[in-house]
Protein backbone atom coordinates (compact mmCIF):
# COMPACT_ATOMS: atom_id res chain seq x y z
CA UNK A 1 0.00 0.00 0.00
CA UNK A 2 1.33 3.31 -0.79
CA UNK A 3 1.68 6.06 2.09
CA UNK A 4 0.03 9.06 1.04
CA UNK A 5 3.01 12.37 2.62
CA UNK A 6 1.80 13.76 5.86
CA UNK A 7 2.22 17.18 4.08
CA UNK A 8 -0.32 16.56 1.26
CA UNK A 9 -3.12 15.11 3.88
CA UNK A 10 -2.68 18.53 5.62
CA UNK A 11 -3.17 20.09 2.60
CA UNK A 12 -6.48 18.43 1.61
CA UNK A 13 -7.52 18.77 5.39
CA UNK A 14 -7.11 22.58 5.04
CA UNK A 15 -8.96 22.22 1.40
CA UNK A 16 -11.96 20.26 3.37
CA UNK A 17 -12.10 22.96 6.17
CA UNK A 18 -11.93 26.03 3.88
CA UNK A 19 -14.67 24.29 1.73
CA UNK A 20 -17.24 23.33 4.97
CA UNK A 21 -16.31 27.26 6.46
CA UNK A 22 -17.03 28.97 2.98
CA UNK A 23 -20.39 26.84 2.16
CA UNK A 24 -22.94 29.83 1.53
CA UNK A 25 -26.40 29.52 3.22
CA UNK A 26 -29.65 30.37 3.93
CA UNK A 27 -30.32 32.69 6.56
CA UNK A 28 -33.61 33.21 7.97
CA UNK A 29 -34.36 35.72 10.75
CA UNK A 30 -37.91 35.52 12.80
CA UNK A 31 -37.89 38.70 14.21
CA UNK A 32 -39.92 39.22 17.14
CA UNK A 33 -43.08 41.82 16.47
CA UNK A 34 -45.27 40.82 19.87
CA UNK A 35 -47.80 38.57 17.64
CA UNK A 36 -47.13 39.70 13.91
CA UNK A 37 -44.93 38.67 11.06
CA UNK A 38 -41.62 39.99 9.94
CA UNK A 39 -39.25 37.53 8.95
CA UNK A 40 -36.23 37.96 6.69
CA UNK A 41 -34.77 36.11 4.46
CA UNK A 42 -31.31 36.60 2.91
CA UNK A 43 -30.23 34.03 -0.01
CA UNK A 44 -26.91 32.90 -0.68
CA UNK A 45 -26.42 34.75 -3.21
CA UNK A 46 -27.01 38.23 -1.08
CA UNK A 47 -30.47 39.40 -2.06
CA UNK A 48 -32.69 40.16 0.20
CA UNK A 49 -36.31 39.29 1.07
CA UNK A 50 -38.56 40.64 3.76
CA UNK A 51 -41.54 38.88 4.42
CA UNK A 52 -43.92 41.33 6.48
CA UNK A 53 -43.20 43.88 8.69
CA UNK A 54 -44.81 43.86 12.14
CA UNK A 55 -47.36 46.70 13.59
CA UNK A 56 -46.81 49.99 12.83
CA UNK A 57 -46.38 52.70 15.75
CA UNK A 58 -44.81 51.64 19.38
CA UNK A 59 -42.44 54.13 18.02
CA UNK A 60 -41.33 52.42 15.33
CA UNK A 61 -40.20 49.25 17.71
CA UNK A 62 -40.59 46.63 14.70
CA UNK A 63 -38.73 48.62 12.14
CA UNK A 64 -36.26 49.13 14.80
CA UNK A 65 -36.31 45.04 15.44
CA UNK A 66 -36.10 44.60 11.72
CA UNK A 67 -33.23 46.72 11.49
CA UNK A 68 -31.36 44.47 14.47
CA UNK A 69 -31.42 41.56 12.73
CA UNK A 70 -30.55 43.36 9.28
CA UNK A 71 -27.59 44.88 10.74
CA UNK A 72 -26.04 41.48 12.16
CA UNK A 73 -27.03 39.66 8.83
CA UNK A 74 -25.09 42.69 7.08
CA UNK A 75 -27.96 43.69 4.92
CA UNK A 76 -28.79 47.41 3.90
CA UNK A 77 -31.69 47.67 1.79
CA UNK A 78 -34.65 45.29 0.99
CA UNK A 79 -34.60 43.74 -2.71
CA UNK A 80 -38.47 42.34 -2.25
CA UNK A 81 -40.73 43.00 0.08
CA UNK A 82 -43.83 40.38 0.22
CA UNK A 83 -46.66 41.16 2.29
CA UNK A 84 -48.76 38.48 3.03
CA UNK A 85 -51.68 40.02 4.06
CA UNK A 86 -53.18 43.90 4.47
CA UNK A 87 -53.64 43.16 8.23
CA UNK A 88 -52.04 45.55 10.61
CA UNK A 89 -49.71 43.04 12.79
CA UNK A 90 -48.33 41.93 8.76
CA UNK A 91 -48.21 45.12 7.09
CA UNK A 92 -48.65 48.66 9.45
CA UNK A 93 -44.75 48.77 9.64
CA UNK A 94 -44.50 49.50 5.93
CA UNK A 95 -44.11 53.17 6.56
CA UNK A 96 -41.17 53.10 9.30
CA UNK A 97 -39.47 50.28 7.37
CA UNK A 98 -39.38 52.81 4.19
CA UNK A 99 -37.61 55.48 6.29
CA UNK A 100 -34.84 52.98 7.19
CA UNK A 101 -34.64 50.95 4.15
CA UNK A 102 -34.64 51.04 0.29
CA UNK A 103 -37.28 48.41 -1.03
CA UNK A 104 -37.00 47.75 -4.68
CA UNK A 105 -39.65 45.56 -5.56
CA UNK A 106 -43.56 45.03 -3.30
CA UNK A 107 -45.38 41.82 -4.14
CA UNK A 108 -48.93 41.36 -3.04
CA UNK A 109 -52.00 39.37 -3.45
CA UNK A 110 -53.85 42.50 -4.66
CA UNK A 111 -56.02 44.51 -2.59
CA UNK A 112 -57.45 43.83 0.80
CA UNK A 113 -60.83 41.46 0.75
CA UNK A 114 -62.53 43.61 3.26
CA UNK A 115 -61.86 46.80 2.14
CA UNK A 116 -61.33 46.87 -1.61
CA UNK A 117 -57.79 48.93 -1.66
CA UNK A 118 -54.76 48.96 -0.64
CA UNK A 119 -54.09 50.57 2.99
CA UNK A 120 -52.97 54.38 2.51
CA UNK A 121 -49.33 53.92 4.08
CA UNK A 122 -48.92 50.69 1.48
CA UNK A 123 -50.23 52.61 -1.36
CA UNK A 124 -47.89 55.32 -1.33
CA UNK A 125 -44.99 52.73 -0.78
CA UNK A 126 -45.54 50.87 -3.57
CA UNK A 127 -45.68 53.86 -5.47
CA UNK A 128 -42.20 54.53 -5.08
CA UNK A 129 -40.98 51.26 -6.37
CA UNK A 130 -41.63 48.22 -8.36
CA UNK A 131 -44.41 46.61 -7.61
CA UNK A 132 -46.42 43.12 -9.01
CA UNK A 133 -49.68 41.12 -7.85
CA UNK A 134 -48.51 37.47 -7.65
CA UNK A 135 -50.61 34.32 -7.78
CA UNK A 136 -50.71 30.84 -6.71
CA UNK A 137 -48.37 28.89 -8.77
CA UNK A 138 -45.69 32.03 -9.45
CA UNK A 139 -42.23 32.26 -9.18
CA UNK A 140 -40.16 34.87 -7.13
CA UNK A 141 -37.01 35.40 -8.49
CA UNK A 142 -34.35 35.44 -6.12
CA UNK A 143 -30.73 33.61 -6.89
CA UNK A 144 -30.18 30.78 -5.77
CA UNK A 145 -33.62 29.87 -4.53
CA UNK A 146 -36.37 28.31 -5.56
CA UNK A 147 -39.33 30.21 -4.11
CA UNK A 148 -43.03 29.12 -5.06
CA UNK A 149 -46.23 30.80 -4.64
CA UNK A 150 -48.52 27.94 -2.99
CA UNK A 151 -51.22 30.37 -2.43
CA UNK A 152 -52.56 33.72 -3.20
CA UNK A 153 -55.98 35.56 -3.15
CA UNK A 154 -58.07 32.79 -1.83
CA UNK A 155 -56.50 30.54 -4.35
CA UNK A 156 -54.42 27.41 -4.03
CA UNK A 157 -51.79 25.59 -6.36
CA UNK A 158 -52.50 23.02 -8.56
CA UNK A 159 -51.63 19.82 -10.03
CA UNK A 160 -50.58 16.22 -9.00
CA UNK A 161 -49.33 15.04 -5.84
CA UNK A 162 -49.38 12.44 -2.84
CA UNK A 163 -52.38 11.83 -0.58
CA UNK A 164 -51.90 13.23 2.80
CA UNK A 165 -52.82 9.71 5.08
CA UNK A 166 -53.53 13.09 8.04
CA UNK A 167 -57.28 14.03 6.52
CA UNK A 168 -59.30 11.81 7.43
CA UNK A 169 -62.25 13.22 9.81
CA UNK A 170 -60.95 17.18 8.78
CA UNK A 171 -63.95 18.99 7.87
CA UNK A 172 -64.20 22.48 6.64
CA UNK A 173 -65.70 25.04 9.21
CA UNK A 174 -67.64 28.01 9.08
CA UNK A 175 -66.31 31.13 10.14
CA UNK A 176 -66.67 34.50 9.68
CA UNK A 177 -62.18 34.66 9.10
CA UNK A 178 -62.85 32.68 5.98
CA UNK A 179 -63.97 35.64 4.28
CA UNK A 180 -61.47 37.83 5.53
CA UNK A 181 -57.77 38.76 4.95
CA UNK A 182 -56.44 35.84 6.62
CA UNK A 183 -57.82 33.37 3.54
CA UNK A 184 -56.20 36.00 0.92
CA UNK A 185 -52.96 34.85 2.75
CA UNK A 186 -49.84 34.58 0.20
CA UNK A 187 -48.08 32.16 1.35
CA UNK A 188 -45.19 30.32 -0.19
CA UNK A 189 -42.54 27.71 0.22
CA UNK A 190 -38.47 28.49 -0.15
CA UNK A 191 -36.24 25.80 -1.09
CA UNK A 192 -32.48 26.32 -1.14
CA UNK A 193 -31.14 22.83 -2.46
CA UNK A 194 -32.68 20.26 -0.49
CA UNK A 195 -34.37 22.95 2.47
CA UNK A 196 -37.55 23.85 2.07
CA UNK A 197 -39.54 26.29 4.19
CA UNK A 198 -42.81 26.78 4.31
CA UNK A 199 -44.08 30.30 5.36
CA UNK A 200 -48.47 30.18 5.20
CA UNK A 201 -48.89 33.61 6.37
CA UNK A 202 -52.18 33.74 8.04
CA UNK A 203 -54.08 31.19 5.98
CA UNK A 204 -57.36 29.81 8.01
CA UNK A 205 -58.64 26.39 8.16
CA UNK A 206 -60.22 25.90 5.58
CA UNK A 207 -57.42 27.40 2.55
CA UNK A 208 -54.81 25.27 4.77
CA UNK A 209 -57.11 22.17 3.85
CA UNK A 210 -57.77 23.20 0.14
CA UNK A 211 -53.31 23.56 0.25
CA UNK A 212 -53.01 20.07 1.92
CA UNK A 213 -56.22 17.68 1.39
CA UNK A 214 -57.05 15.01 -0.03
CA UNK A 215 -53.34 15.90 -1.84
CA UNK A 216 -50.43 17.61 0.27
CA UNK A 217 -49.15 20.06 -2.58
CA UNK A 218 -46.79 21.44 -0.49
CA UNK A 219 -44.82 18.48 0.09
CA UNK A 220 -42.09 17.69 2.45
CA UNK A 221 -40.49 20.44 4.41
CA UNK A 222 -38.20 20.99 6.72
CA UNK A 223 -38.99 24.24 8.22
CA UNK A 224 -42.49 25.21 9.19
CA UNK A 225 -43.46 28.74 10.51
CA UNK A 226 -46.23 28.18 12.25
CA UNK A 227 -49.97 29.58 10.88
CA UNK A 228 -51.90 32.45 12.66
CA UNK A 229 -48.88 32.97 14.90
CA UNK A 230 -48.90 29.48 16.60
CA UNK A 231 -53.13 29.36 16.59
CA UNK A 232 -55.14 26.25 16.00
CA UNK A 233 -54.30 24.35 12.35
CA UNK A 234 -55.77 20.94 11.38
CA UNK A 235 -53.74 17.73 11.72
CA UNK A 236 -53.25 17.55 8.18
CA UNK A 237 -49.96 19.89 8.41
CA UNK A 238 -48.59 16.62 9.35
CA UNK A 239 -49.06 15.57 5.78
CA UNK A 240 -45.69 18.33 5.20
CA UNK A 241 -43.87 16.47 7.72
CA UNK A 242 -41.62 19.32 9.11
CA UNK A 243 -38.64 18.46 11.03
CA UNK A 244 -38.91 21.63 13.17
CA UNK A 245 -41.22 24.50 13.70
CA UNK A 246 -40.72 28.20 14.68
CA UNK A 247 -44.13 29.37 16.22
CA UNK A 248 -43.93 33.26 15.81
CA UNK A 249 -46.08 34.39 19.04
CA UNK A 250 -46.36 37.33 21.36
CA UNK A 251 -46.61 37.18 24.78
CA UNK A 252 -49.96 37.83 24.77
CA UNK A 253 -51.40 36.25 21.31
CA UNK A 254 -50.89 33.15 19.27
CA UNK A 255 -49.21 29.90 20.98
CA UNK A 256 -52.50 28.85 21.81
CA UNK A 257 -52.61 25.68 23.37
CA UNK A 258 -54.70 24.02 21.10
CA UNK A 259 -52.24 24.81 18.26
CA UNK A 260 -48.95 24.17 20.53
CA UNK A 261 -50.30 20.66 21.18
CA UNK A 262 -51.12 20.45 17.30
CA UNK A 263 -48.02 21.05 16.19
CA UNK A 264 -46.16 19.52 18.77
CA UNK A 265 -48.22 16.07 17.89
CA UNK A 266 -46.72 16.38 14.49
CA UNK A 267 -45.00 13.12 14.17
CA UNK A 268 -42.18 14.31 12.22
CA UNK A 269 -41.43 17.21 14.12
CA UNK A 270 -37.70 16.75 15.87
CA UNK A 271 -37.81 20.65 18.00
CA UNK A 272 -40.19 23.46 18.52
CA UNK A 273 -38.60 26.88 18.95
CA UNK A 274 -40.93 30.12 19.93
CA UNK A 275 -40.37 33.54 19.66
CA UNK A 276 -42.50 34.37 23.27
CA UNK A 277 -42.91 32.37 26.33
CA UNK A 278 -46.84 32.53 26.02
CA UNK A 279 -48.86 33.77 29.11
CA UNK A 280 -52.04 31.48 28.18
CA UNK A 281 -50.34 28.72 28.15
CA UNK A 282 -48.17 28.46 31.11
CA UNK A 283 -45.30 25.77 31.03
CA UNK A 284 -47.34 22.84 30.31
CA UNK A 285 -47.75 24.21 26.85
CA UNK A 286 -44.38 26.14 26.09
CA UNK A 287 -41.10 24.57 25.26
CA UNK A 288 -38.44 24.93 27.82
CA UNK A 289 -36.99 28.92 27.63
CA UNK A 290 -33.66 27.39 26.03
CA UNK A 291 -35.89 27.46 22.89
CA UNK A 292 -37.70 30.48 23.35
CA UNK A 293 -36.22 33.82 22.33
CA UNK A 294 -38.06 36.01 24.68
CA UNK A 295 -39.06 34.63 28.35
CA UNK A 296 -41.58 37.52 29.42
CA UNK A 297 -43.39 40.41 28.23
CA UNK A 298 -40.65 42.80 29.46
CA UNK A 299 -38.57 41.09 26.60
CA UNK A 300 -35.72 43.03 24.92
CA UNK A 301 -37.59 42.17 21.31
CA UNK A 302 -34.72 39.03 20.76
CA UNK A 303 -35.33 36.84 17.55
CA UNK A 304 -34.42 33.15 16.08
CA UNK A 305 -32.09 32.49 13.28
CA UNK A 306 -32.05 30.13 11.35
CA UNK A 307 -28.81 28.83 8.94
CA UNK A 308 -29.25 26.11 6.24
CA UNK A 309 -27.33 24.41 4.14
CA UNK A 310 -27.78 23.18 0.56
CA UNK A 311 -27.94 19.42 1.59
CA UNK A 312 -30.56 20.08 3.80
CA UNK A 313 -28.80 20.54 7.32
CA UNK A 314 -29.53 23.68 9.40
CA UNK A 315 -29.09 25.12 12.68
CA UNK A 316 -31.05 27.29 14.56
CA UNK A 317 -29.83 30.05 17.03
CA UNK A 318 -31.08 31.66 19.87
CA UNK A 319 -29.19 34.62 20.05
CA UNK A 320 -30.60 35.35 23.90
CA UNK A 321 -28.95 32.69 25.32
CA UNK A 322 -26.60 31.94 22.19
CA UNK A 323 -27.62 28.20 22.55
CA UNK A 324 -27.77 26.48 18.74
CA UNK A 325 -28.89 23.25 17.56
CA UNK A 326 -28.09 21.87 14.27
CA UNK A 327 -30.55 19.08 12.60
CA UNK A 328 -28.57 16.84 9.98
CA UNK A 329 -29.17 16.45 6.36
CA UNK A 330 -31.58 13.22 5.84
């Protein structure tokens, strides 16, 4: 057997470690708005994508939150903004975020269902850049991810694919939300090689069964944000089989305990990380605080990020307590 030179194994050691150390990923920050959405995304590739963005007024506190997590993911403007919904927790921070940040492009599921326009702050934002309606089934361009529409305006994707075994006994309900905002949710699904995310915005029972039943057309995930801030989903998310969840709660709404235990049931589901300990649910239904980013209402507004990796691996941090855990390819 030949000996391969001590010198030339260090050298491919150092090749291997460069190589792992320079991998480009996925970073996802779930910023904390007490009970709305703002979570960015920033590709490999350096563009930037801001999904929602928190309340408006508290003196511009979610801007300001926004603006934390931009600044330690090294990001200065705001390629795409997508607003999921014209509800204030998703989109009254439009107007604070603009006085911070450049947005080039607004995407939208058209106007709002219960009022027939756009809100006034949103109007004149989109006014001063790009802006496009998208629908279920679209494309957002962003290198070096694959990001779908799944659904938009009350609509759902089409097509093909695999019976979700999690339906059976699911029934659509009525409810007054169904004709709301919440069911115009546009909602969509990131994949960045083998990760996929799954972000469903507000969507209510019923859209979340036209999405997954008889049929799953989401598919497999890994990463699940949880719906209606961590409030109560059917069983058939289980059909998506996400290997972890971030529920993005206040203190005070969302985490409900009927949609903890749901998602917790989740057979697939290997950790549960929340943005807020939630007051409703005391510690029988919260995770322990290693996994929550913010312990009480007098929080400092800390979020979760999330890293991931082509093949499929990702960590997630909790930059309170700077505790990470990293969940291997499969």
């Amino acid at each position: 057997m030949r000996r391969v030179p001590t010198t030339w194994l260090l050298v491919l050691l150092a090749a291997c470690s460069g190589a792992l150390q320079g991998a480009k990923t996925l970073d996802l920050y779930f910023i904390d708005t007490e009970g709305g959405q703002a979570t960015l995304v920033v590709a490999p590739s350096g563009q930037v994508l801001l999904i929602d963005t928190g309340y408006t007024g508290f003196g511009g506190r979610d801007t300001l939150r926004i603006a934390a997590a931009a600044k330690d993911a090294g990001v200065k403007k705001i390629d795409t903004l997508l607003i999921t919904h014209f509800h204030d927790d998703h989109v009254g921070g439009v107007a604070n975020l603009l006085d911070r940040f450049p947005v080039a492009t607004f995407l939208d599921h058209g106007p709002s269902i219960e009022t027939h326009e756009y809100p006034a702050p949103y109007a004149a934002a989109i006014a001063k850049g790009q802006h496009r309606v998208v629908a279920a089934g679209d494309k957002i361009p962003i290198k070096d991810l694959d990001v779908t529409v799944v659904a938009a305006a009350g609509k759902v994707i089409g097509g093909k694919a695999e019976p979700n075994p999690n339906c059976s006994g699911i029934s659509e309900r009525q409810s007054d939300d169904e004709a709301g905002e919440n069911s115009q949710s546009l909602a969509v699904v990131i994949q960045f090689g083998k990760f996929r995310f799954a972000d469903l915005g507000d969507l209510t029972w019923n859209k979340e069964l036209a999405l997954l039943c008889p049929e799953n057309k989401i598919g497999k995930i890994d990463l699940y944000l949880t719906t209606h801030h961590g409030g109560e989903s059917p069983k058939a998310i289980w059909g998506m089989a996400p290997r972890v969840a971030i529920m993005n709660n206040g203190p005070s709404k969302g985490g409900d305990p009927a949609g903890w235990k749901n998602v917790m049931a989740s057979p697939s589901l290997e950790g549960l990380w929340q943005l807020h300990f939630a007051l409703a649910g005391g510690k029988e239904t919260n995770v322990p605080d290693t996994f929550i980013a913010n312990v009480d209402a007098n929080d400092q507004g800390r979020h979760l990020k999330v890293s991931a990796l082509a093949d499929g691996s990702f960590t997630v941090t909790n930059p309170r307590n700077k505790f990470s855990k990293t969940y291997a390819a499969k």
